[in-house]
N, C-alpha and C. Protein backbone atom coordinates (compact mmCIF):
# COMPACT_ATOMS: atom_id res chain seq x y z
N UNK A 1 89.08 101.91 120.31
CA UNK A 1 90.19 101.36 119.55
C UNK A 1 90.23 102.05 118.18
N UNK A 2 91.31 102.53 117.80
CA UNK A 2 91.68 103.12 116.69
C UNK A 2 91.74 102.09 115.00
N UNK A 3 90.71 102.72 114.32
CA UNK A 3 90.84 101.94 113.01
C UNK A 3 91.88 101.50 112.35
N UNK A 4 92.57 100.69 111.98
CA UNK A 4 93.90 100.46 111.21
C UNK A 4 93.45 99.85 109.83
N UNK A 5 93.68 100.59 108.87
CA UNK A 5 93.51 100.44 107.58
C UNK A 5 94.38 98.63 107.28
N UNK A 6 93.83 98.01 106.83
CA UNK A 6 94.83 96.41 106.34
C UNK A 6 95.12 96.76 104.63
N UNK A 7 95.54 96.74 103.72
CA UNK A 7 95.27 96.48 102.54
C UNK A 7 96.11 95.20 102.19
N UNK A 8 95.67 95.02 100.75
CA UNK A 8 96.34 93.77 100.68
C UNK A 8 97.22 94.32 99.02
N UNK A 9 98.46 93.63 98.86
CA UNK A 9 99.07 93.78 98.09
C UNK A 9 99.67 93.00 97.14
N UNK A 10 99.79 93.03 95.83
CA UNK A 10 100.46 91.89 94.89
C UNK A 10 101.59 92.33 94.12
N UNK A 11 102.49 91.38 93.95
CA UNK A 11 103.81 91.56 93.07
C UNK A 11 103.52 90.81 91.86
N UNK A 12 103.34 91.91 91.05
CA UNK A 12 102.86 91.55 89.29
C UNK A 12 103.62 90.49 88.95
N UNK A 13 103.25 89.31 88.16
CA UNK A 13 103.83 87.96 87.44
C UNK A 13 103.39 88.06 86.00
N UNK A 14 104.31 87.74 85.29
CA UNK A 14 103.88 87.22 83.63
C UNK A 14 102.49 86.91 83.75
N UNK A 15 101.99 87.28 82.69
CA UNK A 15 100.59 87.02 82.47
C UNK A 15 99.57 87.43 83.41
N UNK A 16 99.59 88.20 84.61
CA UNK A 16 98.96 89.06 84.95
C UNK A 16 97.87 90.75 84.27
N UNK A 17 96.62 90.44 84.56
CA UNK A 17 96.08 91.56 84.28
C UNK A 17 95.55 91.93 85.50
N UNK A 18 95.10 93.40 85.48
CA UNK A 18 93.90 93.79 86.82
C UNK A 18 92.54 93.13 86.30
N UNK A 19 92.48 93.18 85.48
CA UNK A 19 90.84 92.14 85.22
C UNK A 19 91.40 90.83 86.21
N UNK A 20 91.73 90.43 85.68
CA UNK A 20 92.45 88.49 86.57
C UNK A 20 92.48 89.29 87.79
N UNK A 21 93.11 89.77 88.17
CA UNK A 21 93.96 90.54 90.06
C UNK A 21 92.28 91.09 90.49
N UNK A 22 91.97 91.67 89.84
CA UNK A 22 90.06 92.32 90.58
C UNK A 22 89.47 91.11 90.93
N UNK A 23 89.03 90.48 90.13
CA UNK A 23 88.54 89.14 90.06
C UNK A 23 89.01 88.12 91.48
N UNK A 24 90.34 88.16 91.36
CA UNK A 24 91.17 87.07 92.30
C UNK A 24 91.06 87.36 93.01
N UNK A 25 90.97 88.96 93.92
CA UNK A 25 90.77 89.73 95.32
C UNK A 25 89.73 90.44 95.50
N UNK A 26 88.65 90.17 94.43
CA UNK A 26 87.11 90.58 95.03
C UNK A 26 87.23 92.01 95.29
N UNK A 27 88.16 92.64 94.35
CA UNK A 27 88.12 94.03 93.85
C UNK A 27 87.45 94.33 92.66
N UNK A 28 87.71 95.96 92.15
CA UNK A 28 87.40 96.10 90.95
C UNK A 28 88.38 96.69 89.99
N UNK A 29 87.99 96.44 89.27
CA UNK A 29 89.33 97.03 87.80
C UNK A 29 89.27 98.50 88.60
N UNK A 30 88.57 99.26 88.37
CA UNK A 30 88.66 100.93 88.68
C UNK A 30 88.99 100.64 90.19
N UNK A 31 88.90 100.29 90.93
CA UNK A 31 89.41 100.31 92.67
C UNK A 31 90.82 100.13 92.52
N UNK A 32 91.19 99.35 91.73
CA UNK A 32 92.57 98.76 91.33
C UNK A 32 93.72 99.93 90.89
N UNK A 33 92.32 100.72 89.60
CA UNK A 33 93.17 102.01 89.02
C UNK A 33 93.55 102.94 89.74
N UNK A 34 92.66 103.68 90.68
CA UNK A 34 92.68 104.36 91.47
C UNK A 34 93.77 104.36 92.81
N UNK A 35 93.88 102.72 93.08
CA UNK A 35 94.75 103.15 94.48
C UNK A 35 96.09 102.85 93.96
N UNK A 36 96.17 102.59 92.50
CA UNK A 36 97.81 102.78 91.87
C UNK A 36 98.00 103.64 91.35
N UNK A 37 96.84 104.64 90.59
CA UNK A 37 97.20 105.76 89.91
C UNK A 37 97.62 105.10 88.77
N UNK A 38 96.80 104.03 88.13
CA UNK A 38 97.55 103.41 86.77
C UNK A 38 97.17 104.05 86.12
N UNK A 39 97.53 104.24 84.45
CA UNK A 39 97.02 105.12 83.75
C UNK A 39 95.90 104.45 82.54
N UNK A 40 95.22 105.12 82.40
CA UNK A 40 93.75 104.32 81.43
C UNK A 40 93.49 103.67 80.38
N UNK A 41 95.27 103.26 80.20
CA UNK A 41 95.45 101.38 79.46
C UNK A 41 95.51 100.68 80.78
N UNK A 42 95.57 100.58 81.89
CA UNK A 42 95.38 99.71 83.71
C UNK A 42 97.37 99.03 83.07
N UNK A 43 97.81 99.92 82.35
CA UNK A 43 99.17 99.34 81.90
C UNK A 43 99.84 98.82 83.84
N UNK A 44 100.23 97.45 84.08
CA UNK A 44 101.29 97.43 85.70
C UNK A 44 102.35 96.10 84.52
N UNK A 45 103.46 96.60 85.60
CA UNK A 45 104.80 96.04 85.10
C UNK A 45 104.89 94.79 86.25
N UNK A 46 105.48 93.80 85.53
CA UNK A 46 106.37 92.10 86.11
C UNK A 46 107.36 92.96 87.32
N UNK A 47 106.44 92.46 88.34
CA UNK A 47 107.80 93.24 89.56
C UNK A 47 107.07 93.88 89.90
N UNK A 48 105.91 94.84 89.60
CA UNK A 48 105.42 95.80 90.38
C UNK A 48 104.63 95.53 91.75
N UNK A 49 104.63 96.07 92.68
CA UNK A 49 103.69 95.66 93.67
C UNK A 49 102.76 96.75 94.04
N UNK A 50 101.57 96.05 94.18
CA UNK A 50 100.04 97.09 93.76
C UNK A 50 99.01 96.90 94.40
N UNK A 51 98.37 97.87 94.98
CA UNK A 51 97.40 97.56 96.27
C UNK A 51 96.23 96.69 94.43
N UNK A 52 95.99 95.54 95.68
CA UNK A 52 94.67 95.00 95.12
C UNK A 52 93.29 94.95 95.93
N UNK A 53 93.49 95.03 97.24
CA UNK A 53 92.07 95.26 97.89
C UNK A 53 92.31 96.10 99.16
């Protein structure tokens, strides 16, 4: 049987950080950076949707 990648994904809300979002999905801030390509303020926008684990 062929591996199928799952990830899981979130749509940014007011008062959202990736510290809070790592934390909440048993990710990490840098796992977070990496599979969005955020840039190294972890700056994500209200509306965005962003692999978290």
């Amino acid at each position: 049987m062929p591996y199928t990648a799952e990830f899981t994904y979130h749509k940014v809300t007011k008062g959202d950080t990736v510290s809070d979002l790592a934390k909440k999905y048993g990710s990490t801030i840098k796992q977070i950076k990496v599979w969005n390509d955020l840039d190294r303020k972890y700056n994500i926008i209200i509306g965005q949707k962003i692999r978290v684990k």
